[in-house]
C-alpha atoms as a PDB file:
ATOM      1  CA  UNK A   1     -23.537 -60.737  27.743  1.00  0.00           C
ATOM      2  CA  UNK A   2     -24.987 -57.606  26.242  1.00  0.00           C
ATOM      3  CA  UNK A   3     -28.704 -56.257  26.284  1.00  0.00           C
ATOM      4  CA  UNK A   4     -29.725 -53.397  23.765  1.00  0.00           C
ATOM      5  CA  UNK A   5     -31.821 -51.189  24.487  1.00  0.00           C
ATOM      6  CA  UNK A   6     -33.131 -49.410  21.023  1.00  0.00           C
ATOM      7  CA  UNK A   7     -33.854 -45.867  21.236  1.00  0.00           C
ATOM      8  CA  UNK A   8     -37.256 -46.408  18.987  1.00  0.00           C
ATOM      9  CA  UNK A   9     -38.083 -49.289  21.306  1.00  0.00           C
ATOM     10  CA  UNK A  10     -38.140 -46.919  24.337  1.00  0.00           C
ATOM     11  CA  UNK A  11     -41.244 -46.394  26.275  1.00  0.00           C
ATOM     12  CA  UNK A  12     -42.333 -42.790  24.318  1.00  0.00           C
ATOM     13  CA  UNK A  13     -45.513 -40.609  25.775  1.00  0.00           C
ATOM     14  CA  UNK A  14     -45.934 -36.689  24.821  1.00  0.00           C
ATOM     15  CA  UNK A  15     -48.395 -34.541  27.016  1.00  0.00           C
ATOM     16  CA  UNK A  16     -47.802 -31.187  24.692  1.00  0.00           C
ATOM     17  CA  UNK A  17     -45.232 -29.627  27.472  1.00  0.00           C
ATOM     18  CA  UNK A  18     -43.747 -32.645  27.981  1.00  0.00           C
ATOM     19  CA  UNK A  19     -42.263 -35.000  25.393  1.00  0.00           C
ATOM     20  CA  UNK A  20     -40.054 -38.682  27.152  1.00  0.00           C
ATOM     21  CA  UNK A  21     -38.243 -41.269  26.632  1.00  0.00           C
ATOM     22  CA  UNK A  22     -38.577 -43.797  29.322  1.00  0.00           C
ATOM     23  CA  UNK A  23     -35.489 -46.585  29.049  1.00  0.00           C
ATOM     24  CA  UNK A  24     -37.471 -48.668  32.062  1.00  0.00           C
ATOM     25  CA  UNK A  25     -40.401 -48.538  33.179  1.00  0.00           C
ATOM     26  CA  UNK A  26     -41.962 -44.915  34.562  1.00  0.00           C
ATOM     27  CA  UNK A  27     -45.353 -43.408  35.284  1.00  0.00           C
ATOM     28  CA  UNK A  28     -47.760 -44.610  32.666  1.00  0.00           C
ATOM     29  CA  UNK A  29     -45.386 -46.527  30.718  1.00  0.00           C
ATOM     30  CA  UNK A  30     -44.687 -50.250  32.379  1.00  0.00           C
ATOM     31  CA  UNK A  31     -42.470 -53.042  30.168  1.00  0.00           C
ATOM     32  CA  UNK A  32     -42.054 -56.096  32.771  1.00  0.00           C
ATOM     33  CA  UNK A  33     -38.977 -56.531  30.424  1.00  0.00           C
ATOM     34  CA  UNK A  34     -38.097 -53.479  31.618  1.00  0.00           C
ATOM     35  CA  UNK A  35     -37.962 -52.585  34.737  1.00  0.00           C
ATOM     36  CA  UNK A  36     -34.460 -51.719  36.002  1.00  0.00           C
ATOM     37  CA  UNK A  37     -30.577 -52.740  35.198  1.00  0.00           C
ATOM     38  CA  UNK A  38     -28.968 -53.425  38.331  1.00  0.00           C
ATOM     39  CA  UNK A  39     -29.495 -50.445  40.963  1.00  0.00           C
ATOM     40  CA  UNK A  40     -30.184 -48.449  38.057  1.00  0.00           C
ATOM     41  CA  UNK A  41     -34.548 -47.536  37.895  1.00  0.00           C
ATOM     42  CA  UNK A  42     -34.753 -44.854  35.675  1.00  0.00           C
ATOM     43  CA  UNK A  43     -33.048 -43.250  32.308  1.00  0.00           C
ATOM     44  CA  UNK A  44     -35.584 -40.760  31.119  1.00  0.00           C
ATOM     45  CA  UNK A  45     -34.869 -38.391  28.368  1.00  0.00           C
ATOM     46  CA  UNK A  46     -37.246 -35.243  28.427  1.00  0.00           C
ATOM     47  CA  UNK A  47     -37.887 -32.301  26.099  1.00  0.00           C
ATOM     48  CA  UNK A  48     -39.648 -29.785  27.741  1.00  0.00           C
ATOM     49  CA  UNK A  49     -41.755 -26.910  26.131  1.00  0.00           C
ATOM     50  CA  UNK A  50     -39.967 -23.165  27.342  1.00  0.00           C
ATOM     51  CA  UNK A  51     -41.897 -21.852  30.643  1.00  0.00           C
ATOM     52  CA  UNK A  52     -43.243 -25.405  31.226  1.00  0.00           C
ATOM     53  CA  UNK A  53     -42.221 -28.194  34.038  1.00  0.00           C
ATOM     54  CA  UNK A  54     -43.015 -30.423  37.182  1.00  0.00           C
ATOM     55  CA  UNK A  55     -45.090 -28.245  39.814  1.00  0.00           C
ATOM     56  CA  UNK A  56     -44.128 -29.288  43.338  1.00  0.00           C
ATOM     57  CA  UNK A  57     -44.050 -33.300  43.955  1.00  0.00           C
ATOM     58  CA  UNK A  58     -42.223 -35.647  46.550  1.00  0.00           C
ATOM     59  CA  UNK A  59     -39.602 -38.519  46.357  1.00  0.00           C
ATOM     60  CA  UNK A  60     -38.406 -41.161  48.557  1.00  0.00           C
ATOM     61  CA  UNK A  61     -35.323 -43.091  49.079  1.00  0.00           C
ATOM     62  CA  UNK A  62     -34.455 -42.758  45.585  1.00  0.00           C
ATOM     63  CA  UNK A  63     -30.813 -40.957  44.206  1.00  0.00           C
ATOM     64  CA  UNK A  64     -31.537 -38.327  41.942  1.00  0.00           C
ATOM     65  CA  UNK A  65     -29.513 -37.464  38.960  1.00  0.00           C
ATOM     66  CA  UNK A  66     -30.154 -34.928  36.282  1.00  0.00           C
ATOM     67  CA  UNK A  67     -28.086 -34.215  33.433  1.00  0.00           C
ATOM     68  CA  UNK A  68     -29.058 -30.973  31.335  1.00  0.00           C
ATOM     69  CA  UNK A  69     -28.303 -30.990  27.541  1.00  0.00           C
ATOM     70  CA  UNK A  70     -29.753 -28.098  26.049  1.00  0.00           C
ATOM     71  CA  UNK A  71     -31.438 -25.034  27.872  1.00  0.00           C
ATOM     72  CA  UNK A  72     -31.347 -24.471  31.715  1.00  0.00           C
ATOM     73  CA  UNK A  73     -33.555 -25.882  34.508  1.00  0.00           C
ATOM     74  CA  UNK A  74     -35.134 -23.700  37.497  1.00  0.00           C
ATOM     75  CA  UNK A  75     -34.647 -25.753  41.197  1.00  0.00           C
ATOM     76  CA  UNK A  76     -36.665 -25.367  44.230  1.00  0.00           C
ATOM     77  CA  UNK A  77     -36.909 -28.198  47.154  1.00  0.00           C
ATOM     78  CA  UNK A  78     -37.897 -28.277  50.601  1.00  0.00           C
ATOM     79  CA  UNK A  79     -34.495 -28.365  51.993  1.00  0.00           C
ATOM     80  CA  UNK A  80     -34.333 -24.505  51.273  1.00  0.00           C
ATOM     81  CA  UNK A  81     -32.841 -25.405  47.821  1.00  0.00           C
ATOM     82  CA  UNK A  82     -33.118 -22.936  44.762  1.00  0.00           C
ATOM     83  CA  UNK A  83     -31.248 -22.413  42.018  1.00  0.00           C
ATOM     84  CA  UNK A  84     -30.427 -23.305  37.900  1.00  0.00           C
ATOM     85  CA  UNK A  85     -29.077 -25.991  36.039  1.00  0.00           C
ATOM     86  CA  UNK A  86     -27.456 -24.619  32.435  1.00  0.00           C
ATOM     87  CA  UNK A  87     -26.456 -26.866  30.534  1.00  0.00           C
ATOM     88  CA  UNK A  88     -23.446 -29.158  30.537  1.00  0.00           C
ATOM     89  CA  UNK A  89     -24.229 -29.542  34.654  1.00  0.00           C
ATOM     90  CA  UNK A  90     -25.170 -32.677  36.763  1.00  0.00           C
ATOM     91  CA  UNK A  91     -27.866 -32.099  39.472  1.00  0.00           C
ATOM     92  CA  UNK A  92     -27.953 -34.220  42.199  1.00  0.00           C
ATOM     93  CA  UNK A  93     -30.843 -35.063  45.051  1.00  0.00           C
ATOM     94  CA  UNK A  94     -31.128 -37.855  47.481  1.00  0.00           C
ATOM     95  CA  UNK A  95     -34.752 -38.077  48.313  1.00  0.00           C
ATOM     96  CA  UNK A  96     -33.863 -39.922  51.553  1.00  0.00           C
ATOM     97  CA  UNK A  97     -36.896 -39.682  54.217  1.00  0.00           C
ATOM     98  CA  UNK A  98     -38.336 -37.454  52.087  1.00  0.00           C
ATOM     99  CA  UNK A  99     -38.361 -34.171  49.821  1.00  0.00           C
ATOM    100  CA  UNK A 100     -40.420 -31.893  47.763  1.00  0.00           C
ATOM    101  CA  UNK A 101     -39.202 -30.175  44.723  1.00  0.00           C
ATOM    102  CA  UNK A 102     -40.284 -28.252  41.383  1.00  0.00           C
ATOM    103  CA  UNK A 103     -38.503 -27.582  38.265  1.00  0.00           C
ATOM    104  CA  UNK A 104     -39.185 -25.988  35.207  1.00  0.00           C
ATOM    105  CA  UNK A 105     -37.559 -25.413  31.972  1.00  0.00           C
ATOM    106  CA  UNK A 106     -36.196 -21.222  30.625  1.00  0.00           C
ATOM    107  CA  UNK A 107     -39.058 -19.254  30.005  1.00  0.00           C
ATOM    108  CA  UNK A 108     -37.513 -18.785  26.174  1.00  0.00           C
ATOM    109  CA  UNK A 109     -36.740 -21.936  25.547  1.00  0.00           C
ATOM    110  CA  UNK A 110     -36.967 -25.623  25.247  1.00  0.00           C
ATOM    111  CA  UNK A 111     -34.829 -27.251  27.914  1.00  0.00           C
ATOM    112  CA  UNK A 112     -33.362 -31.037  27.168  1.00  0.00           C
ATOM    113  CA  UNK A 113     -31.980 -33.687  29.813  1.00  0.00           C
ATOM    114  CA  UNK A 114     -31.870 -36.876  31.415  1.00  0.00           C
ATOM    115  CA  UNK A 115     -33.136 -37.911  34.343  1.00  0.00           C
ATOM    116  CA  UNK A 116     -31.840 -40.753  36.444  1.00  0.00           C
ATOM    117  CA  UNK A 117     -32.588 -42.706  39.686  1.00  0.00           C
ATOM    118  CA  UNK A 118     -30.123 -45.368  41.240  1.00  0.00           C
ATOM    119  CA  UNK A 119     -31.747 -47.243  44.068  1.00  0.00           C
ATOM    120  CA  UNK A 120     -29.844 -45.908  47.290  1.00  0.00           C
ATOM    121  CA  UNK A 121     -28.281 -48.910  49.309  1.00  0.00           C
ATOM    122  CA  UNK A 122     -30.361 -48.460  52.639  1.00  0.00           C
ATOM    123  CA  UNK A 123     -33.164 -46.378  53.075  1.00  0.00           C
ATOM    124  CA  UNK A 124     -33.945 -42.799  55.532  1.00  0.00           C
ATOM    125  CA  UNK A 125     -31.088 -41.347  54.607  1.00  0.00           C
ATOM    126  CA  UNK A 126     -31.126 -37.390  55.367  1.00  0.00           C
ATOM    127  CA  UNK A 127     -31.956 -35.571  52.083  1.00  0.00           C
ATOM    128  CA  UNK A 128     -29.043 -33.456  50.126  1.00  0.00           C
ATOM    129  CA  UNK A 129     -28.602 -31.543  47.239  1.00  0.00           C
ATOM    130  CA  UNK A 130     -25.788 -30.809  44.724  1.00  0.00           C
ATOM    131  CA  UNK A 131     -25.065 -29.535  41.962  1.00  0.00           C
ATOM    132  CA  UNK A 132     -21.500 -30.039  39.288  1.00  0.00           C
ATOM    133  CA  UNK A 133     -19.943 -28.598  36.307  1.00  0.00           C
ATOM    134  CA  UNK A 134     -17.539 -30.844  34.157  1.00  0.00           C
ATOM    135  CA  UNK A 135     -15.158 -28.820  32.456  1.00  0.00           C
ATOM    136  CA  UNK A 136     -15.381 -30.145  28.538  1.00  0.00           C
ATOM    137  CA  UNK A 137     -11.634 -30.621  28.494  1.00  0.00           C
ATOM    138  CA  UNK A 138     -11.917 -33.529  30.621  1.00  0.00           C
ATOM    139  CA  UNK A 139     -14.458 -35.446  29.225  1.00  0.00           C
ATOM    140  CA  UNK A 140     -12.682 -35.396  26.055  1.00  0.00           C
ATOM    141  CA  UNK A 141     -11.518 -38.690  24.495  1.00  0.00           C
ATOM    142  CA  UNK A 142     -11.364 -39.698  27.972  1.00  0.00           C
ATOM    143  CA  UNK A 143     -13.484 -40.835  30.777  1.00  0.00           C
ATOM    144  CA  UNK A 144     -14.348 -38.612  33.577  1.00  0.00           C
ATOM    145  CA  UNK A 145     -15.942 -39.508  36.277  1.00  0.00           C
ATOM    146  CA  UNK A 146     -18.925 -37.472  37.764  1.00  0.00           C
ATOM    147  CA  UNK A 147     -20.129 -39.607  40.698  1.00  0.00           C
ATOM    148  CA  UNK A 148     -18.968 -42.212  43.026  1.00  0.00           C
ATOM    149  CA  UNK A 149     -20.361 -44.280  46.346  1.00  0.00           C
ATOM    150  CA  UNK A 150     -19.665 -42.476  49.391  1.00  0.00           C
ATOM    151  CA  UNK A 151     -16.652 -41.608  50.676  1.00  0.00           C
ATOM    152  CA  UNK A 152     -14.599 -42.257  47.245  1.00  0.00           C
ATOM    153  CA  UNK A 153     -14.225 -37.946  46.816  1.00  0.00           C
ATOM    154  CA  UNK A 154     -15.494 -38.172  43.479  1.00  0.00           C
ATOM    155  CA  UNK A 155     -17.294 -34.281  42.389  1.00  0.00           C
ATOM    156  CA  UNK A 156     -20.609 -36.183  43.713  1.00  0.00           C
ATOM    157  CA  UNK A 157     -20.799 -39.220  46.265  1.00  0.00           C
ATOM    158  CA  UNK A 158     -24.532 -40.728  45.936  1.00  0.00           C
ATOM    159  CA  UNK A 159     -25.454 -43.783  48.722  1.00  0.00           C
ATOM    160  CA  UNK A 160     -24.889 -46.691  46.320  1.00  0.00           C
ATOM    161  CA  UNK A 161     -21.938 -48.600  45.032  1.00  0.00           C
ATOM    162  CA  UNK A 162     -22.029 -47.226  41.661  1.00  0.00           C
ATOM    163  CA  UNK A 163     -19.718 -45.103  39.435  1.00  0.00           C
ATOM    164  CA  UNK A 164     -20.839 -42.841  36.568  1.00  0.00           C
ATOM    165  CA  UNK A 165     -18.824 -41.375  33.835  1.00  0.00           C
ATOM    166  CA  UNK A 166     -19.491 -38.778  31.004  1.00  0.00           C
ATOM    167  CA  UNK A 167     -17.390 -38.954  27.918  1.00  0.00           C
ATOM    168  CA  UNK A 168     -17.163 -37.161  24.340  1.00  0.00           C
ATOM    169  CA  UNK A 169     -15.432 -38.968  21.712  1.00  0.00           C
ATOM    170  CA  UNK A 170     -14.677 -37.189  18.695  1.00  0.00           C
ATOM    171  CA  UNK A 171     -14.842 -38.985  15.196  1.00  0.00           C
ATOM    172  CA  UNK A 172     -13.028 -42.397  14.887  1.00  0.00           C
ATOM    173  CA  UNK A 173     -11.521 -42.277  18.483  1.00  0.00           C
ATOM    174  CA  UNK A 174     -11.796 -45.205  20.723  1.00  0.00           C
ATOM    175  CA  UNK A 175     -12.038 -45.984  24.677  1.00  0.00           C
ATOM    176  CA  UNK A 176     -11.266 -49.103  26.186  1.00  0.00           C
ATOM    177  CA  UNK A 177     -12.922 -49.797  30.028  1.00  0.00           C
ATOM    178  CA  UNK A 178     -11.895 -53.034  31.777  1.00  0.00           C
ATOM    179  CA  UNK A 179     -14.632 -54.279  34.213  1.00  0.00           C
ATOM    180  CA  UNK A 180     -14.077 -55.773  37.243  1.00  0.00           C
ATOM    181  CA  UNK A 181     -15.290 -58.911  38.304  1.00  0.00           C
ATOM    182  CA  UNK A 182     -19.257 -59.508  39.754  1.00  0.00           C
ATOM    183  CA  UNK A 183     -19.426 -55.500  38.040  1.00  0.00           C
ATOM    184  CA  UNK A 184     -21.693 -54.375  35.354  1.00  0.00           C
ATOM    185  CA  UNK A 185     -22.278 -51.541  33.049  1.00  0.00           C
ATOM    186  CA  UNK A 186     -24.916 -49.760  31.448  1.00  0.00           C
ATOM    187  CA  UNK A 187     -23.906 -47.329  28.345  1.00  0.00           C
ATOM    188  CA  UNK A 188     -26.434 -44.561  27.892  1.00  0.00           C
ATOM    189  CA  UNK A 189     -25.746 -42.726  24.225  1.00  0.00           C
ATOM    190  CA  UNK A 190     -26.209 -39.096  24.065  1.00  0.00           C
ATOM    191  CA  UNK A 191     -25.742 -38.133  20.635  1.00  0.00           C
ATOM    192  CA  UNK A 192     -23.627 -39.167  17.754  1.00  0.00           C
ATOM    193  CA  UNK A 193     -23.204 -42.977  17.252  1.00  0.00           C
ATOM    194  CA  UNK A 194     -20.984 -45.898  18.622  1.00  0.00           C
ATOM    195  CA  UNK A 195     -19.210 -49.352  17.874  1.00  0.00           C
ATOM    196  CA  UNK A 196     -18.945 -51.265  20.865  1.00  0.00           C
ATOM    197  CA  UNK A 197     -17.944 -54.735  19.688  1.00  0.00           C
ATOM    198  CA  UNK A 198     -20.620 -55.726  17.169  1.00  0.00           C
ATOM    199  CA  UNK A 199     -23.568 -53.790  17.921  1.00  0.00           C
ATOM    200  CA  UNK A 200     -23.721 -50.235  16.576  1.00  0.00           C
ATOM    201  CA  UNK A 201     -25.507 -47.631  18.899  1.00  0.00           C
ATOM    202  CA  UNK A 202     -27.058 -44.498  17.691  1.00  0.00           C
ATOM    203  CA  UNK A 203     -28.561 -41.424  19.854  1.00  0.00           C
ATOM    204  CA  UNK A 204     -30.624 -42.390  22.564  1.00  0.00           C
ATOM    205  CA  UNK A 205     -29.448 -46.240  22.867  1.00  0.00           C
ATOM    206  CA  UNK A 206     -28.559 -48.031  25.787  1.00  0.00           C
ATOM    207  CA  UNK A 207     -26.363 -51.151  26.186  1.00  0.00           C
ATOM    208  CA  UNK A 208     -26.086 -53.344  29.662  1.00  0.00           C
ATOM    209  CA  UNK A 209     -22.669 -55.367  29.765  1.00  0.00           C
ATOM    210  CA  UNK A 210     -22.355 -58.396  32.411  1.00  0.00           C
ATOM    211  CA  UNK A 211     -20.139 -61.225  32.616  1.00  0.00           C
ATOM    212  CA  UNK A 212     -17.618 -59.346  30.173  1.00  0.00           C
ATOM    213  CA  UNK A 213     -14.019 -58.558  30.548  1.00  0.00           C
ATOM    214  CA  UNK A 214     -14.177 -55.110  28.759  1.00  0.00           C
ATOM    215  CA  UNK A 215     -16.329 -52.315  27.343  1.00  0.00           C
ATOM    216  CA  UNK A 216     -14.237 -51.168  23.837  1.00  0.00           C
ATOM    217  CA  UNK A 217     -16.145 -48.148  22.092  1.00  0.00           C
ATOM    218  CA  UNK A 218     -15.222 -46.379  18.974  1.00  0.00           C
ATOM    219  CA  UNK A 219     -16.998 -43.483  18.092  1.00  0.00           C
ATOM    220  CA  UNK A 220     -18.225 -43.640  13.707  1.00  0.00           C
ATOM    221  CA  UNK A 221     -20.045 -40.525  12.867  1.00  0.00           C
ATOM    222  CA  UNK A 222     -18.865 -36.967  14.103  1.00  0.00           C
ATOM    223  CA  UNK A 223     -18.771 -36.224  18.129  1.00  0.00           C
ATOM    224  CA  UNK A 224     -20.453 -38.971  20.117  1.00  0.00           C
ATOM    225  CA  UNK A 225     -21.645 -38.379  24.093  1.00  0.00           C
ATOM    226  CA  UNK A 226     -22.593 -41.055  26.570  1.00  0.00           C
ATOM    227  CA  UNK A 227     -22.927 -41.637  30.141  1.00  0.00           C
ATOM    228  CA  UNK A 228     -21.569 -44.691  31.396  1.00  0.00           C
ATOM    229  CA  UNK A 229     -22.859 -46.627  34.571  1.00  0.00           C
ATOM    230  CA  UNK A 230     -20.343 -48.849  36.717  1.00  0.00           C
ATOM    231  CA  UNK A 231     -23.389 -50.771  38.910  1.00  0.00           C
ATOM    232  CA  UNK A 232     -22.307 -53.517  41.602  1.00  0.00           C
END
């Protein structure tokens, strides 16, 4: 079974500083549709305005995921945390009991990521923090994988039973993914556009696969990116 997820059809609000993409439901934008795939809450895709961000807010038993695109982020968190995210690096937070945190885009420029949260699989877990860079070479053609559930030594181990992988593809390459059984994926597209099967995707589309064999992907139009979600 497959479930696509336009990007035009995407929850879409811009406050000036701030212009999202909300792939489920989030803040002011609510789709009962829409509400999560799986474990998986929240794909948001946000452009922010240089010298502009989120001033210091809390989370909760939530897994924290940030990808940045374009630009660089500016970290600071209660757990003593502070640093940047260029571009091309994963961020990683589990809110756990609790956290507070602020981040902002460069002050010269526009800064553009994604922002995910994966329901952990128990909550109070003690808060962490990590950051990873994925060299280019091995996301090439290929699938690499970022993050696994604990203990599986994966570059970053979140508390859930989910895997997430970042590929490129470059122009009329393919990728074949076999899913295992009671598994189910979510395909997140980047940039650049995708046959998987017969739906086309372009930028900003998702697709949810359950009750499949196999996730095949060929890449049509120049370099395509996606994140791909392995959810239990």
């Amino acid at each position: 079974m497959h479930i696509h997820r336009p990007s035009q059809e995407r929850g879409h609000l811009n406050f000036g500083w701030l212009d999202t993409y909300h792939s489920f439901s989030f803040g002011d934008y609510h789709d009962p549709q829409w509400v999560h795939f799986r474990s998986l809450r929240v794909i948001n895709e946000d452009y922010i305005e240089p010298n502009q961000g989120f001033p210091t807010h809390s989370h909760q038993d939530m897994e924290i995921i940030t990808y940045v695109l374009e630009g660089e982020l500016s970290h600071k968190d209660s757990m003593g945390n502070g640093s940047k995210i260029p571009a091309g690096e994963f961020q990683y937070m589990s809110a756990g009991t609790g956290v507070t945190h602020s981040e902002y885009s460069h002050p010269k420029s526009k800064t553009h990521l994604l922002q995910i949260w994966i329901f952990p699989d128990q909550k109070d877990y003690t808060p962490r923090y990590q950051q990873c860079q994925i060299d280019s070479a091995e996301k090439l053609n290929q699938l690499c994988q970022v993050i696994g559930p604990d203990g599986s030594g994966k570059p970053i181990e979140i508390h859930q039973d989910t895997k997430l992988f970042n590929s490129v593809l470059e122009e009329g390459k393919n990728l074949t993914y076999p899913i295992q059984k009671d598994r189910h994926l979510w395909l997140q597209l980047i940039r650049g556009e995708l046959a998987c099967g017969e739906t086309q995707l372009k930028a900003g589309d998702g697709l949810g696969l359950s009750e499949e064999e196999k996730l095949e992907v060929k890449s049509l139009k120049g370099e395509a990116e996606f994140l791909l979600f392995d959810l239990s």
